[in-house]
Each structure stands twice: as C-alpha cells, then as structure tokens.
C-alpha atoms as a PDB file:
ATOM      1  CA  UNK A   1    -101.476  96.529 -59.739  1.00  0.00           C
ATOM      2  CA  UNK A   2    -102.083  93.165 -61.221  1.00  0.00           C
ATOM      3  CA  UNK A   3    -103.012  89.769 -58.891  1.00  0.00           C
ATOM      4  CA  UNK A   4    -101.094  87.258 -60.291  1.00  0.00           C
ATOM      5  CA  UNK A   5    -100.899  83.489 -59.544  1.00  0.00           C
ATOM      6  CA  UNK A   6     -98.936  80.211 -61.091  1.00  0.00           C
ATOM      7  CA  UNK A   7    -100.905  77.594 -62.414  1.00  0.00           C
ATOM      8  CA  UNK A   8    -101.543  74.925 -64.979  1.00  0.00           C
ATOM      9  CA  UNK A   9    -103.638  75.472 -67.937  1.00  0.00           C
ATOM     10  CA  UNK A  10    -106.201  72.569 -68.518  1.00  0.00           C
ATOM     11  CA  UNK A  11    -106.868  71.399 -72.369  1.00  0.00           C
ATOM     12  CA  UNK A  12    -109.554  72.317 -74.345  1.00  0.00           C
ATOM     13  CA  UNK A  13    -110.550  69.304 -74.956  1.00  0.00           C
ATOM     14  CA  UNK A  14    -110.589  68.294 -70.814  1.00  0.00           C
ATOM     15  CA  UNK A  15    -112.442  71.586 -70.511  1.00  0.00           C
ATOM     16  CA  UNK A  16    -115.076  70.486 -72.282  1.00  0.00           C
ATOM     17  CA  UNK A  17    -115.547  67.304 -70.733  1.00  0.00           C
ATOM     18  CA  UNK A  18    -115.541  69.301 -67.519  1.00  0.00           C
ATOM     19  CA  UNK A  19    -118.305  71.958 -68.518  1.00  0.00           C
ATOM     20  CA  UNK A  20    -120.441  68.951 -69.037  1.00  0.00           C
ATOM     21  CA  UNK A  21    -120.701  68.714 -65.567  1.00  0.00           C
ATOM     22  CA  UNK A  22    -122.336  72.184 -64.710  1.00  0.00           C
ATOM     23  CA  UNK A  23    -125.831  73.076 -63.776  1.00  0.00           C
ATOM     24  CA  UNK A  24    -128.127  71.498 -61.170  1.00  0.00           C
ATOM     25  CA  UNK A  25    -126.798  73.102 -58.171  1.00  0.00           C
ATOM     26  CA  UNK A  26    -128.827  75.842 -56.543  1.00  0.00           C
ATOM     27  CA  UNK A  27    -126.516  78.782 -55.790  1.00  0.00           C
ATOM     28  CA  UNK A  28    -123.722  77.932 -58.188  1.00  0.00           C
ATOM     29  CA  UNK A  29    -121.433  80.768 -59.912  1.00  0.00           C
ATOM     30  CA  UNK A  30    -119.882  78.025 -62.723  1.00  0.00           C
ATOM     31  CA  UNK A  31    -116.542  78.745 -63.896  1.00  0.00           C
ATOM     32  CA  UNK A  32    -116.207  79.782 -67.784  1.00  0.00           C
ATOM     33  CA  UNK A  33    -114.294  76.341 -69.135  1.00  0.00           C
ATOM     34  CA  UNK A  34    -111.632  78.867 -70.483  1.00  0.00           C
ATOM     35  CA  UNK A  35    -110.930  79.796 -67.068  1.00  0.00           C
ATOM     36  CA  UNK A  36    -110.471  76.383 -65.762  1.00  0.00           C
ATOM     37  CA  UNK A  37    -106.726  75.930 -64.090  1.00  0.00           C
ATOM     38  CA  UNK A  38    -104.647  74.554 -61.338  1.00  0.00           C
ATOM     39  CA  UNK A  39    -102.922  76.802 -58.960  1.00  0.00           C
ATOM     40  CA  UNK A  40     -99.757  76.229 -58.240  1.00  0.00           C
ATOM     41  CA  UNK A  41     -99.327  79.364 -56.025  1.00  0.00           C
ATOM     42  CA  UNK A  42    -101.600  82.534 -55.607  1.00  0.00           C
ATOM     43  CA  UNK A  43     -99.356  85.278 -55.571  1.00  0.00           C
ATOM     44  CA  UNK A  44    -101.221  88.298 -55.090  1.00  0.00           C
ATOM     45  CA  UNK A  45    -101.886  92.048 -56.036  1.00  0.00           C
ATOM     46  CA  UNK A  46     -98.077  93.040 -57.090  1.00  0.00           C
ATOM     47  CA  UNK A  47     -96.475  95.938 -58.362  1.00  0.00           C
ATOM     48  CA  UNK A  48     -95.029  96.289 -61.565  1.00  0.00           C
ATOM     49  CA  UNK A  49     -91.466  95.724 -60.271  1.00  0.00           C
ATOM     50  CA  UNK A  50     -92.249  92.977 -58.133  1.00  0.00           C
ATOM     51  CA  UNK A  51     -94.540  91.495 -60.846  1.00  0.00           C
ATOM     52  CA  UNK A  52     -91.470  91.540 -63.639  1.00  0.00           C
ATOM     53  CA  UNK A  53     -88.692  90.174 -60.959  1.00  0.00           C
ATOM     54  CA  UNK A  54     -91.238  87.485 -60.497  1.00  0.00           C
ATOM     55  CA  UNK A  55     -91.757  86.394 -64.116  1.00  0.00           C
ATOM     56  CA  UNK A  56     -87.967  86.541 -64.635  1.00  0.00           C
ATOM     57  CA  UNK A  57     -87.415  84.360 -61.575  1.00  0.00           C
ATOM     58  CA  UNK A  58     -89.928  81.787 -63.093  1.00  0.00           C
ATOM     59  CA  UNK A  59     -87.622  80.820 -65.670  1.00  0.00           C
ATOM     60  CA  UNK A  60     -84.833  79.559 -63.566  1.00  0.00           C
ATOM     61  CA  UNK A  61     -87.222  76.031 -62.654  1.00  0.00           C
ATOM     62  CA  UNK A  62     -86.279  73.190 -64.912  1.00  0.00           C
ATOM     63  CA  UNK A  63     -88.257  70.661 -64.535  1.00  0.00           C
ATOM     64  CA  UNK A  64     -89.551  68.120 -66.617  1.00  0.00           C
ATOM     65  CA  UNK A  65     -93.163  67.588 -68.205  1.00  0.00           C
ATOM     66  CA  UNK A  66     -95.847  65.556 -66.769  1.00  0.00           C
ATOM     67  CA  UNK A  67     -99.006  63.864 -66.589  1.00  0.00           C
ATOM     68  CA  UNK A  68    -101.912  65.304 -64.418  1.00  0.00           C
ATOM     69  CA  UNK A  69    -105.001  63.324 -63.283  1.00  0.00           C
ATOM     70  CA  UNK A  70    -108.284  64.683 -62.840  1.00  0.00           C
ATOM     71  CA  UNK A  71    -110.503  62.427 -61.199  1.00  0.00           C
ATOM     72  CA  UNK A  72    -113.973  63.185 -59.558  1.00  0.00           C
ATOM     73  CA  UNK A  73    -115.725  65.954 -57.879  1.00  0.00           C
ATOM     74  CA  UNK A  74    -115.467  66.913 -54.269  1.00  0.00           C
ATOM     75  CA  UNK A  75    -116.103  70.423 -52.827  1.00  0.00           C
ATOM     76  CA  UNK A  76    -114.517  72.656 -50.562  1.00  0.00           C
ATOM     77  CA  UNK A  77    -115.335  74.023 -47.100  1.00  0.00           C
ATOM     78  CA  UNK A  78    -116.802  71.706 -45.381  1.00  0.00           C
ATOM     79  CA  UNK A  79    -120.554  72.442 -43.459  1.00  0.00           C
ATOM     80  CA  UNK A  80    -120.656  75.567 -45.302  1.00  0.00           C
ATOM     81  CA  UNK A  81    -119.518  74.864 -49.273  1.00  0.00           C
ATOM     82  CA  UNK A  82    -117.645  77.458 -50.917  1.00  0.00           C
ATOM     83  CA  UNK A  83    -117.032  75.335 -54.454  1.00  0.00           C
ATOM     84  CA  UNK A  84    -117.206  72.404 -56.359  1.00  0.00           C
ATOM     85  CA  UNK A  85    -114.232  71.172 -57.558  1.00  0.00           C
ATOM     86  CA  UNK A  86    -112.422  68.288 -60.180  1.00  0.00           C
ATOM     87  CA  UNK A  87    -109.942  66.925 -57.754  1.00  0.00           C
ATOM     88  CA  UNK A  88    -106.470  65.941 -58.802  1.00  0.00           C
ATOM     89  CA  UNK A  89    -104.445  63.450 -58.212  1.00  0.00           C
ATOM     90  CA  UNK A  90    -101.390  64.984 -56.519  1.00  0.00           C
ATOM     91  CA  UNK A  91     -99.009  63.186 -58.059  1.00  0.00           C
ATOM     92  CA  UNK A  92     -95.116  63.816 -56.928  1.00  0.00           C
ATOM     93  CA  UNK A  93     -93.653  66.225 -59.742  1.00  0.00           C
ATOM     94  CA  UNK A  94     -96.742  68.208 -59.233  1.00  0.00           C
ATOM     95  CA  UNK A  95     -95.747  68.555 -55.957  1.00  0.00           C
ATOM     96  CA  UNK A  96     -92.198  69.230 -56.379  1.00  0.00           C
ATOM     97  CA  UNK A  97     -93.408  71.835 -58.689  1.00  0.00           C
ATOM     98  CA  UNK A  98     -95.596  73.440 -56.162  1.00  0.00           C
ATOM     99  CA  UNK A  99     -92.686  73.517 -53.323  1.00  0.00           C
ATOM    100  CA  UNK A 100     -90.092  74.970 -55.727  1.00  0.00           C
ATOM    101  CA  UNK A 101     -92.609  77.709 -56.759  1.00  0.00           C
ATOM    102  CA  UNK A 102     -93.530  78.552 -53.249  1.00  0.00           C
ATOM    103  CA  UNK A 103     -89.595  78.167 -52.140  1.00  0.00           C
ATOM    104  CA  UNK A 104     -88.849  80.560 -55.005  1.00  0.00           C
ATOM    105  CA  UNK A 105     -92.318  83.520 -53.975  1.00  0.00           C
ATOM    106  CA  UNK A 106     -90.817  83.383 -49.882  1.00  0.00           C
ATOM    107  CA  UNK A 107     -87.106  83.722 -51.052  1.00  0.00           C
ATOM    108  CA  UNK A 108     -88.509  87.347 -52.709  1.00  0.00           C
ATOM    109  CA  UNK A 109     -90.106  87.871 -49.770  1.00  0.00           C
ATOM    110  CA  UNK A 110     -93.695  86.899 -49.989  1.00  0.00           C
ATOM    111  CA  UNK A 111     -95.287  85.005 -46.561  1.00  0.00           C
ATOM    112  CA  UNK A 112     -96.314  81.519 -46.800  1.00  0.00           C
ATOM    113  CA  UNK A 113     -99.442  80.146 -48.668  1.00  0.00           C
ATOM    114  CA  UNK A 114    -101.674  79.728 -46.143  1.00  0.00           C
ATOM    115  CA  UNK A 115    -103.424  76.523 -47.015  1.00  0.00           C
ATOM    116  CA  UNK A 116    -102.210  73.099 -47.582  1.00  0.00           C
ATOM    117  CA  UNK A 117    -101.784  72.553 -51.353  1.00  0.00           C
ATOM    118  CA  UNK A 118    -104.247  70.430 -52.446  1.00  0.00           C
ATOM    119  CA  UNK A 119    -104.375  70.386 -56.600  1.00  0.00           C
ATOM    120  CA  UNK A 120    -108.228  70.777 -57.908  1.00  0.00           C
ATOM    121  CA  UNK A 121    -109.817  72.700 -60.996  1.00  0.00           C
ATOM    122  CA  UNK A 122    -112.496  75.194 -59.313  1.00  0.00           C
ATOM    123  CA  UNK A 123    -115.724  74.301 -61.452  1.00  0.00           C
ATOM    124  CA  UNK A 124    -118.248  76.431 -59.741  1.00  0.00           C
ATOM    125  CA  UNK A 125    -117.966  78.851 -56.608  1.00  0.00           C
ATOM    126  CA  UNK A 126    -121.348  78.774 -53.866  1.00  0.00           C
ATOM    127  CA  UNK A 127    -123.162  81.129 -52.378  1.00  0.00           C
ATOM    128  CA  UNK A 128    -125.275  79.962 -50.080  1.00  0.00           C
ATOM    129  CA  UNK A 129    -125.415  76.172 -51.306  1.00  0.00           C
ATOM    130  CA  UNK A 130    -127.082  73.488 -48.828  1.00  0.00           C
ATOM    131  CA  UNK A 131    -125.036  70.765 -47.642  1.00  0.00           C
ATOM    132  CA  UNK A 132    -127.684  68.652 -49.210  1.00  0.00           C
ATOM    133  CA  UNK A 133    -127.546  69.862 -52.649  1.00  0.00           C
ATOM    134  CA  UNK A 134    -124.210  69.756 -52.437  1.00  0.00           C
ATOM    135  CA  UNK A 135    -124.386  66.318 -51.838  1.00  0.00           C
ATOM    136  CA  UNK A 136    -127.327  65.914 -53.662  1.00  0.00           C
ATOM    137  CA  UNK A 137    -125.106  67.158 -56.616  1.00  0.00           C
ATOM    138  CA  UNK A 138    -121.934  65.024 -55.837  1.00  0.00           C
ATOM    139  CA  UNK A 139    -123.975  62.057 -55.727  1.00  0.00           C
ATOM    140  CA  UNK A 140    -125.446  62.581 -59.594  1.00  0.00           C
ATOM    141  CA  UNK A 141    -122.580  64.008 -61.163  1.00  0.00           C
ATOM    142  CA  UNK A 142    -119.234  63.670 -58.822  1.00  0.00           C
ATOM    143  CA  UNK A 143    -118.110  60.720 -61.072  1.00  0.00           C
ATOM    144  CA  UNK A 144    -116.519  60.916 -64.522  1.00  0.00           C
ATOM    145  CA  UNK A 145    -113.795  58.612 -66.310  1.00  0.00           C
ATOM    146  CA  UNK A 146    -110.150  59.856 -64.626  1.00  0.00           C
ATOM    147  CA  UNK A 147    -108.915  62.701 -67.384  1.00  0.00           C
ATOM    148  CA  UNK A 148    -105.222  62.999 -67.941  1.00  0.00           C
ATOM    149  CA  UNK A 149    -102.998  65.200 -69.655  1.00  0.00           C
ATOM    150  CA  UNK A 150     -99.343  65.952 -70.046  1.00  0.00           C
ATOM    151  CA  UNK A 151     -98.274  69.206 -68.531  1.00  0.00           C
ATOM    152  CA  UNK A 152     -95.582  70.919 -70.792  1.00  0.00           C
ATOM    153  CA  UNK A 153     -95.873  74.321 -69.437  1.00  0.00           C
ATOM    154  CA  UNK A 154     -97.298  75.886 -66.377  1.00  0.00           C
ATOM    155  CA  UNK A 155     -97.898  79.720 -66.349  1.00  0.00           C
ATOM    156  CA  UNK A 156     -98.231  83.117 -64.813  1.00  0.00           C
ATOM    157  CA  UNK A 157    -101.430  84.227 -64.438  1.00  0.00           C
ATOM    158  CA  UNK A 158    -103.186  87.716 -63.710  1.00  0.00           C
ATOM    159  CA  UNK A 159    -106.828  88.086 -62.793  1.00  0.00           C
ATOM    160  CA  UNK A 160    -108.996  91.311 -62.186  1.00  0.00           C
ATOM    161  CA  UNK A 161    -109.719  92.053 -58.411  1.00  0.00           C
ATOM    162  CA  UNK A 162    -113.179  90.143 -58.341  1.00  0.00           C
ATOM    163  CA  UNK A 163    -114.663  87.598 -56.823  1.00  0.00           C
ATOM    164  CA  UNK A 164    -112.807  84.784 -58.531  1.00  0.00           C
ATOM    165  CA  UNK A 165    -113.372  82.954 -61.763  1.00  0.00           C
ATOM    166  CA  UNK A 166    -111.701  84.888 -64.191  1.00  0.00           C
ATOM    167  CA  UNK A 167    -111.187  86.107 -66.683  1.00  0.00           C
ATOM    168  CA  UNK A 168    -107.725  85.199 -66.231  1.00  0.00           C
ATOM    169  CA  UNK A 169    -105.037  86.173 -68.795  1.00  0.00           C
ATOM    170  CA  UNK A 170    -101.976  84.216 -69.160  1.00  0.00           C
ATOM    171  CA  UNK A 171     -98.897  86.753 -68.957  1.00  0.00           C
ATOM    172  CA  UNK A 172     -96.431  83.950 -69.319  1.00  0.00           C
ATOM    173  CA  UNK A 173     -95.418  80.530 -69.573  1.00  0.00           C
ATOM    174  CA  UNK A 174     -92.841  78.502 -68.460  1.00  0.00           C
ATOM    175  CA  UNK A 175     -91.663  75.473 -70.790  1.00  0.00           C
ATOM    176  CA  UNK A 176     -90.943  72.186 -68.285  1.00  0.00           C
ATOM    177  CA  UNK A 177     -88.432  70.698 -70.702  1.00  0.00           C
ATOM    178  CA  UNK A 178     -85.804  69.209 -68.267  1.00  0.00           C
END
C-alpha cells in the first residue's frame, strides 16, 4: 500500500544551495537534497485502486507554469520544534494549485488536510532540539538570497512508511502547460 502525496520538485541546482545550509543544529535529522519538495497535498497510505484513480484524476488540472520563491528559514512547531524549514512565498497560483488538488482528493472521498497550507521545503526534522538552538541556528543561517524557480510540473509522490524524509520516488508528473 503505497503513501502518496502531491508536490513540487525543487531544482538541483536550488538543492544545492539549500544543503549548504545544514549542520550546526543539535538533534537535527537533515533531509537528503534529493528529497527536498513542496507538498501540495499528503495523501496517504492508498490502495492500488485508489492510488491509480488518483493519478488519472491528476491529469484533468490545467493550469499554467509558475515561479516559486524560497526565501529564509523558519521552523515549525512552535515551543517544541519539529523542523527547520525554507519558507515559501505563497504566491496565488500556488495556492490555486493547492485548493484544486485538495478539491479534487475530498471529491474521491478523502477528509480534509488538516493543517493550514503553508508552502515550505522541510530541510531537517528535530528530535529533541532546544528552542535556543533553534534560534541559535535561525539567527546564523536563517538568511539566504530569495531562490526562484519556474514550476512546469508538479508530481505524485510515494514514500516508504518511515519517519519522513524520503526516499521519495516520483510516480508521476503532471505538465502545468495551460
């Protein structure tokens, strides 16, 4: 039963600027640069017939390609950190994207995402991090020149059961060629 997810694959090239940024932070799990992406929606652990009606509903979006923003570091969770993340600037076809793709997952019958989408490229999961390296961290490193790149595609992605952070494995893409 694979757990798939929708996201967008980040460059090379971005990537690499990215895994600059790792090390220095106590309790860190960093992210494999080929596993960097932006999810769009986390589907889940799907059968085989629910994973195939999904990939062949993906191709009904049309949308058009465009540019994505990463720009600085942030983490997630608050007094207890969970990860460190490249935010991105949630621009609005990114969001429109998003919507359609979680319109399209409840109209098959899936519940509602949970959280509210906020676009980011997961860089390192914590386990037991201090709030103070965290910021510690943030403070040294949570800056870097805004990185941008067109988005011509966005894909389906499966992942093992795990803990997060890949690998992932693309199992599809999804030209945005409106």
């Amino acid at each position: 039963m694979p757990r798939l997810f929708t996201g967008l694959e980040i460059p090379a090239e971005i990537g690499q600027t990215l895994s600059h940024l790792r090390g220095g932070l106590p309790g860190a799990r960093w992210i494999d640069p080929e596993n960097y992406h932006v999810t769009l929606r986390f589907i889940g652990d799907i059968d085989g017939v629910a994973a195939n009606e999904i990939a062949s509903l993906l191709f009904r979006i049309n949308r058009k390609p465009f540019e994505v923003a990463l720009q600085g570091l942030s983490s997630f969770g608050g007094k207890k950190p969970r990860a460190v993340v490249a935010s991105v600037v949630p621009s609005r076809p990114l969001i429109e994207l998003q919507a359609e793709l979680e319109r399209l997952m409840q109209r098959i019958g899936l519940d509602p995402e949970g959280r509210k989408f906020t676009p980011h490229v997961t860089l390192a999961r914590l386990r037991d991090a201090s709030n103070q390296d965290v910021a510690d961290y943030l403070s040294v490193r949570g800056y870097f020149p805004t990185r941008v790149f067109t988005a011509s595609r966005f894909v389906l992605f499966s992942s093992r059961a795990s803990t997060g952070g890949g690998p992932y494995v693309v199992e599809d893409s999804y030209a945005l060629s409106a």
